[in-house]
C-alpha atoms as a PDB file:
ATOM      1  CA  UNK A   1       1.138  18.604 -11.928  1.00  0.00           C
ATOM      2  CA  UNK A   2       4.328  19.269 -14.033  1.00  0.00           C
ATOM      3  CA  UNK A   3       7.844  18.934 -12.816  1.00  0.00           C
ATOM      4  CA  UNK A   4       8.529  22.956 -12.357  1.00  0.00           C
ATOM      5  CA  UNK A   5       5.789  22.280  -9.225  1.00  0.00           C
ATOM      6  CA  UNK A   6       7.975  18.899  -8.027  1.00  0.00           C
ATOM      7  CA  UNK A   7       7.707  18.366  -4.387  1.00  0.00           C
ATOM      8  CA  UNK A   8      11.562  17.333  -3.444  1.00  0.00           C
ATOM      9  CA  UNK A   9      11.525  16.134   0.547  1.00  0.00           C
ATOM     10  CA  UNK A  10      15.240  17.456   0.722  1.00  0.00           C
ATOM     11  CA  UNK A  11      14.237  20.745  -0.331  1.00  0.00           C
ATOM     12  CA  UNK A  12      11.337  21.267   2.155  1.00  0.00           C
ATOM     13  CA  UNK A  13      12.164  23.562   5.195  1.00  0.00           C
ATOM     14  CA  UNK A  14      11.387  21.833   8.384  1.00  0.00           C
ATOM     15  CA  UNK A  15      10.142  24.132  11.530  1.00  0.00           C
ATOM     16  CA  UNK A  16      12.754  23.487  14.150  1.00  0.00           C
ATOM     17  CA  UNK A  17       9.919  23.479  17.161  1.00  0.00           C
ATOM     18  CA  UNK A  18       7.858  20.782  15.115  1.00  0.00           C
ATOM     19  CA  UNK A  19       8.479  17.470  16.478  1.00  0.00           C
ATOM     20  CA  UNK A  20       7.510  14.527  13.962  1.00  0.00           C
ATOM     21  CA  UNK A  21       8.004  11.111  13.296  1.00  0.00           C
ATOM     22  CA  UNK A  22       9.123   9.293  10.118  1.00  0.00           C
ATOM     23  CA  UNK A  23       5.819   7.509   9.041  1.00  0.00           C
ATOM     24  CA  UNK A  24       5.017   5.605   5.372  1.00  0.00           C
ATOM     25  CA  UNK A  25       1.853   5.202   3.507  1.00  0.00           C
ATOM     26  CA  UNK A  26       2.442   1.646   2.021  1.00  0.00           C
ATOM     27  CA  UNK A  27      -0.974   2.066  -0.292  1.00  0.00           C
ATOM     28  CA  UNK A  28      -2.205   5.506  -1.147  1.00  0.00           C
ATOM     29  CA  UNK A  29      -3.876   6.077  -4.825  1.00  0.00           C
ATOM     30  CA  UNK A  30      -2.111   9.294  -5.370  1.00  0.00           C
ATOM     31  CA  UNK A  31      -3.057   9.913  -9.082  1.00  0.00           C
ATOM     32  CA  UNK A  32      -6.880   9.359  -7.902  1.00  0.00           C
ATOM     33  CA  UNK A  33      -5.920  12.655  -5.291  1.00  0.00           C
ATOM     34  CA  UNK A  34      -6.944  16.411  -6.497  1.00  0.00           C
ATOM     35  CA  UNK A  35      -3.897  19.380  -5.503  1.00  0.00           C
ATOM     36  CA  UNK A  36      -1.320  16.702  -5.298  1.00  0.00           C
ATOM     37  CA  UNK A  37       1.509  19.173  -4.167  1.00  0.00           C
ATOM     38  CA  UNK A  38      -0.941  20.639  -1.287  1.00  0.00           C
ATOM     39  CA  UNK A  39      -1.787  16.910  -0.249  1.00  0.00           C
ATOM     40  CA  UNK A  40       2.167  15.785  -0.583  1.00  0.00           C
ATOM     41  CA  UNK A  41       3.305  19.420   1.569  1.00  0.00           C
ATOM     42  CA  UNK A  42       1.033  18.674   4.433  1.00  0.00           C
ATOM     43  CA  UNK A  43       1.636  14.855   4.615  1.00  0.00           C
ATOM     44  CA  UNK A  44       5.466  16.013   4.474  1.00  0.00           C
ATOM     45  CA  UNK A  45       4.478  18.477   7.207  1.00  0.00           C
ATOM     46  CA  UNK A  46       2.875  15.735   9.445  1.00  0.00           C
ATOM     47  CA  UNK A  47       6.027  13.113   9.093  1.00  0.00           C
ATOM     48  CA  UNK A  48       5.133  11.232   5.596  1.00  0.00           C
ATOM     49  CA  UNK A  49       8.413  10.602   4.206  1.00  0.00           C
ATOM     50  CA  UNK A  50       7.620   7.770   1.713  1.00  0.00           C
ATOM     51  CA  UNK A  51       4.377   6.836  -0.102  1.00  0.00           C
ATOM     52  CA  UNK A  52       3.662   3.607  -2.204  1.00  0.00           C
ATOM     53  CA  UNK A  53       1.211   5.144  -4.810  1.00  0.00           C
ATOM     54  CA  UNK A  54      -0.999   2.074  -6.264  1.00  0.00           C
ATOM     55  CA  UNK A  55      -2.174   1.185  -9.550  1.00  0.00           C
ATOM     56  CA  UNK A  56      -5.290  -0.305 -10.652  1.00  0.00           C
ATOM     57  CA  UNK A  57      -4.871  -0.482 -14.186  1.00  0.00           C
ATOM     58  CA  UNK A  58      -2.786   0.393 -17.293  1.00  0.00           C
ATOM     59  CA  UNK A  59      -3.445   4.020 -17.515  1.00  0.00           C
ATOM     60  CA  UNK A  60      -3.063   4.564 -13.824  1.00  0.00           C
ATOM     61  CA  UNK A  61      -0.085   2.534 -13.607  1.00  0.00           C
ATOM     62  CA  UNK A  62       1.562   4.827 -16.629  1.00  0.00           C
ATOM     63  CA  UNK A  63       0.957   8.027 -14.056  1.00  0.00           C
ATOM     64  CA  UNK A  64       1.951   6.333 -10.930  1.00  0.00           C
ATOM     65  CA  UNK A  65       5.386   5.497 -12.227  1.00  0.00           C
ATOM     66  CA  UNK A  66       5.599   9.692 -13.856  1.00  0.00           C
ATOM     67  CA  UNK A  67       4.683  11.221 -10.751  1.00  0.00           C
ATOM     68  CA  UNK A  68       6.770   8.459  -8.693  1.00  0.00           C
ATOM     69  CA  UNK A  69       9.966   9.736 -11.281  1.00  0.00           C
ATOM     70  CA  UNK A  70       9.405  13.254 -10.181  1.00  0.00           C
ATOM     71  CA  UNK A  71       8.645  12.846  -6.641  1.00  0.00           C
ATOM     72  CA  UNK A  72      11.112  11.479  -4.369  1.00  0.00           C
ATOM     73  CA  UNK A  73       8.975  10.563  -1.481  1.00  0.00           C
ATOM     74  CA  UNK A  74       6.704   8.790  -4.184  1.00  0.00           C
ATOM     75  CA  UNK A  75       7.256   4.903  -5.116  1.00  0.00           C
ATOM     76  CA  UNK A  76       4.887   3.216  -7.529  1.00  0.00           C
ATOM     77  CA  UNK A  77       3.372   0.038  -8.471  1.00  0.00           C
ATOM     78  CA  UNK A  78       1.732  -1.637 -11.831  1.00  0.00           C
ATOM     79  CA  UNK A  79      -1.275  -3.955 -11.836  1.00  0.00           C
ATOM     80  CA  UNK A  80      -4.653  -4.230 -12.389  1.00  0.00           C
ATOM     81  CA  UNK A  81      -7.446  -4.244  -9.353  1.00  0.00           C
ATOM     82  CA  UNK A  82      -9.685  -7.423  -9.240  1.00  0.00           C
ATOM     83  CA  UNK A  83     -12.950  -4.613 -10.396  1.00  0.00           C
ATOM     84  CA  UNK A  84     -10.512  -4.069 -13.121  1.00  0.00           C
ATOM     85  CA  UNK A  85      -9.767  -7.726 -13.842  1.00  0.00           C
ATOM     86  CA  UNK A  86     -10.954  -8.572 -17.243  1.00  0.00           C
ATOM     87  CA  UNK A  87      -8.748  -6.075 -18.880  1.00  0.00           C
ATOM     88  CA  UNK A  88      -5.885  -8.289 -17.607  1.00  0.00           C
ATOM     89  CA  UNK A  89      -4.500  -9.808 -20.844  1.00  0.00           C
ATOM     90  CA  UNK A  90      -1.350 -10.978 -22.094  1.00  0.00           C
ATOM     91  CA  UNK A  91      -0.489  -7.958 -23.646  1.00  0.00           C
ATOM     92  CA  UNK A  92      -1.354  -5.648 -20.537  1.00  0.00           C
ATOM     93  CA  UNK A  93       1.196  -8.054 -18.723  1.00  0.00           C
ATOM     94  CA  UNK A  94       3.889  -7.587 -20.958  1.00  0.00           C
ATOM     95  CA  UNK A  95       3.122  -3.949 -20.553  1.00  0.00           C
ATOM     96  CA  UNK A  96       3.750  -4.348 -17.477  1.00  0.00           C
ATOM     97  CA  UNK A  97       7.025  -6.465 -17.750  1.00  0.00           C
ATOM     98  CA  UNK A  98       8.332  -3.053 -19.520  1.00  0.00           C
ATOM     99  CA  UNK A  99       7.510  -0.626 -16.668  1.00  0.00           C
ATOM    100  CA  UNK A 100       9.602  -2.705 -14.352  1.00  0.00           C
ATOM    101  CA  UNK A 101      12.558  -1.512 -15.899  1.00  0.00           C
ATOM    102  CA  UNK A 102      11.935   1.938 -13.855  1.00  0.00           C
ATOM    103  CA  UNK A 103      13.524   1.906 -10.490  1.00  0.00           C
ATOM    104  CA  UNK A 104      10.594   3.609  -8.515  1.00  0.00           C
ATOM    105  CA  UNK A 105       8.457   0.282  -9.394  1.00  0.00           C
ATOM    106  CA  UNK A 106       8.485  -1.799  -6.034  1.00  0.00           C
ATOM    107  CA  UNK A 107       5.666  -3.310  -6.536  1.00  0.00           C
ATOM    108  CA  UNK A 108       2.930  -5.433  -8.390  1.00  0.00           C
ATOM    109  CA  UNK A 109      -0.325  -4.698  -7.684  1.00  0.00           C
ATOM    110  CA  UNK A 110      -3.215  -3.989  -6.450  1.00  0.00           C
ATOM    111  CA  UNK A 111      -4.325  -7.247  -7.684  1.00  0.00           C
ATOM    112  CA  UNK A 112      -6.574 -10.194  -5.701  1.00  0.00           C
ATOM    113  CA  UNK A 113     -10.183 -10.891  -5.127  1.00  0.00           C
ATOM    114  CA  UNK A 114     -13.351  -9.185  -5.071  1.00  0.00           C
ATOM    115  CA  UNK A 115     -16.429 -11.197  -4.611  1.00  0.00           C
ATOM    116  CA  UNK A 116     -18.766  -8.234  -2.762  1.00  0.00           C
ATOM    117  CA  UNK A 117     -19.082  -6.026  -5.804  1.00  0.00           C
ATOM    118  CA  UNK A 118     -18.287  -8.605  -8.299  1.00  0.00           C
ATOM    119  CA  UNK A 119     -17.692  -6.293 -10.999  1.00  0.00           C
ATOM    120  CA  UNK A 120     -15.625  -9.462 -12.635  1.00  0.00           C
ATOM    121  CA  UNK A 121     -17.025 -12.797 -12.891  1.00  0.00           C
ATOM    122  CA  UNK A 122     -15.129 -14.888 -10.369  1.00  0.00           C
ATOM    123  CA  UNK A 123     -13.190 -16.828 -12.662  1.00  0.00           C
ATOM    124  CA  UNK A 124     -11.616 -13.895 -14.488  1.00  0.00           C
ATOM    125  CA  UNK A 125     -10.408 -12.387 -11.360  1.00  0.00           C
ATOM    126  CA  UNK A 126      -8.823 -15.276 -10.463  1.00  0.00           C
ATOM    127  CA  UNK A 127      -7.133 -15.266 -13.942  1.00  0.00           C
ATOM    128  CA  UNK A 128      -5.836 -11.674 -13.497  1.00  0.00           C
ATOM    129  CA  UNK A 129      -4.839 -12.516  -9.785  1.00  0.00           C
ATOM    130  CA  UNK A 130      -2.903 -15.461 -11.140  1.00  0.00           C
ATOM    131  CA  UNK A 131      -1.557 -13.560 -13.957  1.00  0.00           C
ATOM    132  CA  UNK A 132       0.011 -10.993 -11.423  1.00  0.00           C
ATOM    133  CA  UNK A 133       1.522 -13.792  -9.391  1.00  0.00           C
ATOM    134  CA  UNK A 134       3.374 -14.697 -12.095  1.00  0.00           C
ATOM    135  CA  UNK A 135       4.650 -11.244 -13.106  1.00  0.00           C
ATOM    136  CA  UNK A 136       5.659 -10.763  -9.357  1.00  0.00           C
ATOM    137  CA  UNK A 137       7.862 -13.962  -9.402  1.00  0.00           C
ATOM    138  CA  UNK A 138       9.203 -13.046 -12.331  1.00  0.00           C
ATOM    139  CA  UNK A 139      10.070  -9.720 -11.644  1.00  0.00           C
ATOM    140  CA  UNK A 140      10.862 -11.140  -7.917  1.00  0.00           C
ATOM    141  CA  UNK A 141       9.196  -8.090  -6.588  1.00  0.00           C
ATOM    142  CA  UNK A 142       6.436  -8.516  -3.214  1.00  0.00           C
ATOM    143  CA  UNK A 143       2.641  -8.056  -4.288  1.00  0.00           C
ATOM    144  CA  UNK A 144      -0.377  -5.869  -3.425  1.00  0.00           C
ATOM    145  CA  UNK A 145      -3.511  -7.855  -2.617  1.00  0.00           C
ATOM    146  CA  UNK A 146      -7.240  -6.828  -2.143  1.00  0.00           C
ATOM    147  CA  UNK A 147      -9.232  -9.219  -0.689  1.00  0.00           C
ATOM    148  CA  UNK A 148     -12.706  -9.034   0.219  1.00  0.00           C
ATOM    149  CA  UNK A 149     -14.928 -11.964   0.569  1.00  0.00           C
ATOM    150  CA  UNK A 150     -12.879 -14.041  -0.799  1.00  0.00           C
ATOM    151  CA  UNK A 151     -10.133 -15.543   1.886  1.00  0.00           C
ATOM    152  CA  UNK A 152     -10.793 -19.244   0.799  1.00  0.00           C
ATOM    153  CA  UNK A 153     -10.087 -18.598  -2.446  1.00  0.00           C
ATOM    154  CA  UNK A 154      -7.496 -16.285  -2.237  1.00  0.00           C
ATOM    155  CA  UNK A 155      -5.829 -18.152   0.470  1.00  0.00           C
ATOM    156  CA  UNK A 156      -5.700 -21.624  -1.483  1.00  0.00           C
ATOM    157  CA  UNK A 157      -4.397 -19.438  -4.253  1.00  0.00           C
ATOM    158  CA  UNK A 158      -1.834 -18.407  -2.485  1.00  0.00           C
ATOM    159  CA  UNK A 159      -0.821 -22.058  -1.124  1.00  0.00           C
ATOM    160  CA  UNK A 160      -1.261 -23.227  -4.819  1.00  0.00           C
ATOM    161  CA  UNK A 161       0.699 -20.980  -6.744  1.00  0.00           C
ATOM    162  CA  UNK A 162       4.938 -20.347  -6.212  1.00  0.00           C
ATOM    163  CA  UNK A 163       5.240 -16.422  -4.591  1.00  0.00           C
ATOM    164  CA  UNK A 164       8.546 -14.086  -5.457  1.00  0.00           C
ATOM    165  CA  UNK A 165      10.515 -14.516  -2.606  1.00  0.00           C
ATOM    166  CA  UNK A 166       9.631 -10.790  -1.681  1.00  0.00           C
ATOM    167  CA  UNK A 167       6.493 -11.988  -0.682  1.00  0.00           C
ATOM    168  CA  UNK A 168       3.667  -9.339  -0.224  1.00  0.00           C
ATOM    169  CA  UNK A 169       1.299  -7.429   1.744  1.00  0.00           C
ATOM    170  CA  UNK A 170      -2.730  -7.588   2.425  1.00  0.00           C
ATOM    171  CA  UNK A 171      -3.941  -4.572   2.432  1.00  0.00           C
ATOM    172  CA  UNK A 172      -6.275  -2.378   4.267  1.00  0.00           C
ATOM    173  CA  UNK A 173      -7.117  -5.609   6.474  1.00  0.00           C
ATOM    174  CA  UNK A 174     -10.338  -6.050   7.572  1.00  0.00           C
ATOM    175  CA  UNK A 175     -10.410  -9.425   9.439  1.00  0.00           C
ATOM    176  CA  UNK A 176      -9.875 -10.855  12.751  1.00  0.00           C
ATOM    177  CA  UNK A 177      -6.303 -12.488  13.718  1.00  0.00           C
ATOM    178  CA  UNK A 178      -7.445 -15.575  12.966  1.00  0.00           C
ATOM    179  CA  UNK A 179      -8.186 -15.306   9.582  1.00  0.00           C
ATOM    180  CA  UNK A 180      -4.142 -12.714   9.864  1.00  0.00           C
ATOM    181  CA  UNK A 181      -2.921 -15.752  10.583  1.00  0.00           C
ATOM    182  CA  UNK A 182      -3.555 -17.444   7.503  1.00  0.00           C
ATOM    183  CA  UNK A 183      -1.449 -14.162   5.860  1.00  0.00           C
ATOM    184  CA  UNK A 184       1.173 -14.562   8.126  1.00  0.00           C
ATOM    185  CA  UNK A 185       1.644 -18.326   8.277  1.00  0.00           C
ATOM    186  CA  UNK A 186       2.328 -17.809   4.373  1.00  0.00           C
ATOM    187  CA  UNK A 187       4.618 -15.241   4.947  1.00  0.00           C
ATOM    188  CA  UNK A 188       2.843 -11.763   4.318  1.00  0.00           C
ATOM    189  CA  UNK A 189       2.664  -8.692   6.054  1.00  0.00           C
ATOM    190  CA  UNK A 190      -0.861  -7.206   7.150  1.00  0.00           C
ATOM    191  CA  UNK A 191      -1.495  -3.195   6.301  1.00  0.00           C
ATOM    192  CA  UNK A 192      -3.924  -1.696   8.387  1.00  0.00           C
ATOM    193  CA  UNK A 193      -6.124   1.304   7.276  1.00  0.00           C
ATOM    194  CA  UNK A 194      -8.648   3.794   8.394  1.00  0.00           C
ATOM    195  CA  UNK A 195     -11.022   1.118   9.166  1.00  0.00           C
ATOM    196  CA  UNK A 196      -9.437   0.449  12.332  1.00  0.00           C
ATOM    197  CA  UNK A 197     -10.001   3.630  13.704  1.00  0.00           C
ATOM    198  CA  UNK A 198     -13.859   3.287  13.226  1.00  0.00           C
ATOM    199  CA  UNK A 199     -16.049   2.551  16.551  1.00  0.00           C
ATOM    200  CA  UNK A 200     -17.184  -0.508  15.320  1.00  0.00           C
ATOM    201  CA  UNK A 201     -13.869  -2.132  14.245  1.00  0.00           C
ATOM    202  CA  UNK A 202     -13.162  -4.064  17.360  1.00  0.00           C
ATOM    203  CA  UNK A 203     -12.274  -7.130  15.878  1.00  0.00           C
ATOM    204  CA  UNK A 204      -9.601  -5.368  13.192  1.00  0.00           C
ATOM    205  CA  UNK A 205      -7.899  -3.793  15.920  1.00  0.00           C
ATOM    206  CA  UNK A 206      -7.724  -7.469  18.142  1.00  0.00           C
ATOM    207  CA  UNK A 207      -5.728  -8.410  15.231  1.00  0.00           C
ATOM    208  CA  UNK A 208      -3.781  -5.043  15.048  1.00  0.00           C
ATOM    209  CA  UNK A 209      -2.819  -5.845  18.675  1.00  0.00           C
ATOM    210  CA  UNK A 210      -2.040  -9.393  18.074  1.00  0.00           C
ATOM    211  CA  UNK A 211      -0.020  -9.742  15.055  1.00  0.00           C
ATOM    212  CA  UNK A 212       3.494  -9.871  15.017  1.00  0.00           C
ATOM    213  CA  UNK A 213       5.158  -6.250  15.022  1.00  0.00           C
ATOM    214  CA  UNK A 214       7.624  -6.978  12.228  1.00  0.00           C
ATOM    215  CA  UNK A 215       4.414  -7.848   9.738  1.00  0.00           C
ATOM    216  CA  UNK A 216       2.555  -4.213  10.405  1.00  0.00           C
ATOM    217  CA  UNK A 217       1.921  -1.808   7.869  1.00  0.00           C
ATOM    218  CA  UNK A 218      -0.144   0.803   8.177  1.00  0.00           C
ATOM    219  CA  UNK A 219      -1.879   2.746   5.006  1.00  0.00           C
ATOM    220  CA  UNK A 220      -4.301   5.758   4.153  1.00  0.00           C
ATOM    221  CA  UNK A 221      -5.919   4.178   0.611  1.00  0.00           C
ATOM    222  CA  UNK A 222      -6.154   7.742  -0.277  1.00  0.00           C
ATOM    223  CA  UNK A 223      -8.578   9.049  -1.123  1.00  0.00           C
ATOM    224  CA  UNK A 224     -10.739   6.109   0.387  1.00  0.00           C
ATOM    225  CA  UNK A 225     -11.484   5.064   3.965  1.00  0.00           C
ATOM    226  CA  UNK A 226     -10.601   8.178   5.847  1.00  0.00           C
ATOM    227  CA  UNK A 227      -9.682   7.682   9.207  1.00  0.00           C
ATOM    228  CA  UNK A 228     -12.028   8.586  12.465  1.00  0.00           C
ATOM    229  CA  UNK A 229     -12.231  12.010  13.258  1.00  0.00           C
ATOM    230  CA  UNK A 230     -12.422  13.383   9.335  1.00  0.00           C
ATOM    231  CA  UNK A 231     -14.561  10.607   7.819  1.00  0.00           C
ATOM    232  CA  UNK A 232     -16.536  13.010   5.870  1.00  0.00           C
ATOM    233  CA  UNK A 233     -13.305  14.069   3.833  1.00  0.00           C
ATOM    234  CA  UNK A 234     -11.333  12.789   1.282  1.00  0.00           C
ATOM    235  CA  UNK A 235      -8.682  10.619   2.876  1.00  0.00           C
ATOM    236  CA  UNK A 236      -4.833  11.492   2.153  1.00  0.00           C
ATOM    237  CA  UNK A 237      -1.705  10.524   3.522  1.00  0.00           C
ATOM    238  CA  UNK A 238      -1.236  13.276   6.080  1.00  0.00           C
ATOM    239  CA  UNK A 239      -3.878  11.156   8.000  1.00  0.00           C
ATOM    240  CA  UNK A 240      -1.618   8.181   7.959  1.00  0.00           C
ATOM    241  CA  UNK A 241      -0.349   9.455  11.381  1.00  0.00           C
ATOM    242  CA  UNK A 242      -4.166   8.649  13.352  1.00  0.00           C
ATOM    243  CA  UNK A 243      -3.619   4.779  11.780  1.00  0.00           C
ATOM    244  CA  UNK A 244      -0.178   4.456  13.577  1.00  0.00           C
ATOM    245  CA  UNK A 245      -2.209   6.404  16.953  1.00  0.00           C
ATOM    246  CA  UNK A 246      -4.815   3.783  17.116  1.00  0.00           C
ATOM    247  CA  UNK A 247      -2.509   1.122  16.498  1.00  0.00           C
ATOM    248  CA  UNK A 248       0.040   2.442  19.232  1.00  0.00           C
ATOM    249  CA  UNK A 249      -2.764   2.299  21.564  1.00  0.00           C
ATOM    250  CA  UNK A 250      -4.388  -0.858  21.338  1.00  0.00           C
ATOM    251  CA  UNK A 251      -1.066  -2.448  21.527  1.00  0.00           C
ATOM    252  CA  UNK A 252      -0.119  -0.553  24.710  1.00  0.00           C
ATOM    253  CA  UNK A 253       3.203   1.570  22.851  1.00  0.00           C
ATOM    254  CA  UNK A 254       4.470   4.639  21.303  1.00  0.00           C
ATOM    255  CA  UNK A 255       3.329   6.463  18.058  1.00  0.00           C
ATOM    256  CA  UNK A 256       7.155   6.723  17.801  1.00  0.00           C
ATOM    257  CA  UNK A 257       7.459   2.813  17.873  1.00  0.00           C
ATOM    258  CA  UNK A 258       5.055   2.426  15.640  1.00  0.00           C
ATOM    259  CA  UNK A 259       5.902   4.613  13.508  1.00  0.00           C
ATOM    260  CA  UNK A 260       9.190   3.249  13.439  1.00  0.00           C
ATOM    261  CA  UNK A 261       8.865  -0.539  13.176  1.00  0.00           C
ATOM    262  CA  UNK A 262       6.061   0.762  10.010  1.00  0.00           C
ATOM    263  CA  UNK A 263       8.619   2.206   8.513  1.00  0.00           C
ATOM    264  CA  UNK A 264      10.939  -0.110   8.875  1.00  0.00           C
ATOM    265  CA  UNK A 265       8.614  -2.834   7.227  1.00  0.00           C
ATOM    266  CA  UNK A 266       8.115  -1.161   4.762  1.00  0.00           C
ATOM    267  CA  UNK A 267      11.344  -0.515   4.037  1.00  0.00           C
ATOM    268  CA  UNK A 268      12.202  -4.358   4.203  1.00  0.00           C
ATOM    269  CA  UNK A 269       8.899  -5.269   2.140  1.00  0.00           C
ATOM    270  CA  UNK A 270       9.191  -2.889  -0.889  1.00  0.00           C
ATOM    271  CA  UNK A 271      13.061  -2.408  -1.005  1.00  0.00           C
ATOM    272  CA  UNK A 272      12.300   1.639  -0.149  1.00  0.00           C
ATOM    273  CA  UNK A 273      15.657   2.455   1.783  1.00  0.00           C
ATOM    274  CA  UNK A 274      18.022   1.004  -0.973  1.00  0.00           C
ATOM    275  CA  UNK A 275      15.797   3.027  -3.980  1.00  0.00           C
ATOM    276  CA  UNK A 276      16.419   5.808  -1.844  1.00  0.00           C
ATOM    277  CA  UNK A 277      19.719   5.393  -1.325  1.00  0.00           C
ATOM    278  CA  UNK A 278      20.399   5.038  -4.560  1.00  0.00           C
ATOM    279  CA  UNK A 279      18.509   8.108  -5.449  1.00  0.00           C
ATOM    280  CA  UNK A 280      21.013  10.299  -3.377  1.00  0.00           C
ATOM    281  CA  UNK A 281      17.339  11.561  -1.038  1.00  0.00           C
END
């Protein structure tokens, strides 16, 4: 994708008779995506108007922040994932520390924990997880965790160590609200993804119904996790729109208030509205 095919959201033509609602992807792995400008027209066509694009490692983070710089809708973040973690060095942190000069960086991560696949020892995820923690207060931006048998860890982490007073997100949740509460009690917001459309996701969406309405995210993790009734494709942020559905439902309101109060989180969390603003979009 070069910048002669840029995607600029105030230079798309909108249909007069289509009806849609603002709507965010807070974690979509854009750079992972094939026909980019095809994927960013129809989520723009559906009501995507921002997307956090996520990094997972040096390389990725690199592209995230060019594509971010030419799309206007895009925002990007810098970090390593924990299957990535024992790349995580001093010198990919300072790295790092030079990317957040770029305005479109709102975020560090994905970082966090990883203890089904264990493609890092234990121990060295925690190291890159701790690493990014650091970075993130420094930087005083919110972070971007993955979690995934690994709440007790992550969770006295996360009590242990001092957070940026952004705070941060947990995304594509996959618990009940118990184990949200944890999350919330310290202060983070809970992003919801495909998985809670799935038939057998009855305890994710108890906690989607449950959870306070000014800590909801919602997410695609393009091109993973593709939301019920196109599992068998490659997820993208155009689907964004069936997360906010279920999530409207079990909690008994509108797509257009979720969609909104979404938004609106995510705006708070990642600082979208003033980048945007500044931006002139």
């Amino acid at each position: 994708m070069n910048s002669k095919g840029s995607l600029r959201t105030k230079n798309i033509p909108i249909e007069s008779d289509v009806k849609t609602e603002m709507l965010t992807d807070s974690h979509a792995h854009l750079v992972s995506l094939e026909n980019l400008q095809e994927v960013l027209k129809r989520a723009y066509d559906e009501g995507v108007r921002k997307i956090v694009s996520i990094a997972s490692d040096l390389e990725s983070s690199q592209n995230t922040i060019s594509l971010a710089n030419r799309e206007e809708v895009v925002f990007a973040t810098v970090g390593v994932h924990p299957h990535n973690a024992s790349i995580t060095n001093p010198q990919i942190i300072g790295e790092f520390r030079n990317l957040l000069n770029n305005r479109k960086v709102v975020a560090i991560g994905e970082t966090g924990l990883d203890y089904y696949y264990m493609n890092s020892e234990r121990e060295v995820q925690i190291g890159s997880l701790v690493r990014h923690i650091k970075l993130a207060r420094e930087a005083n931006l919110p972070i971007v965790l993955h979690v995934r048998e690994a709440e007790s860890d992550l969770v006295a982490i996360l009590k242990r160590e001092s957070l940026s007073d952004r705070g941060g997100v947990i995304h594509c949740f996959t618990g009940g609200y118990e184990t949200a509460r944890k999350y919330l009690e310290l202060g983070f917001y809970i992003s919801f993804s495909g998985i809670v459309t799935f038939k057998k996701s009855e305890e994710i969406r108890d906690a989607a119904k449950k959870i306070p309405k000014d800590k909801i995210l919602i997410e695609t993790d393009s091109p993973y996790l593709t939301p019920e009734p196109f599992r068998r494709r490659a997820n993208e942020p155009a689907y964004v729109k069936y997360i906010a559905e279920t999530i409207a439902g079990v909690r008994g309101t509108s797509f257009e208030e979720i969609a909104d109060i979404t938004t609106a989180n995510a705006d708070r969390l990642f600082g979208l509205e003033r980048i945007s603003t500044v931006a002139g979009a």
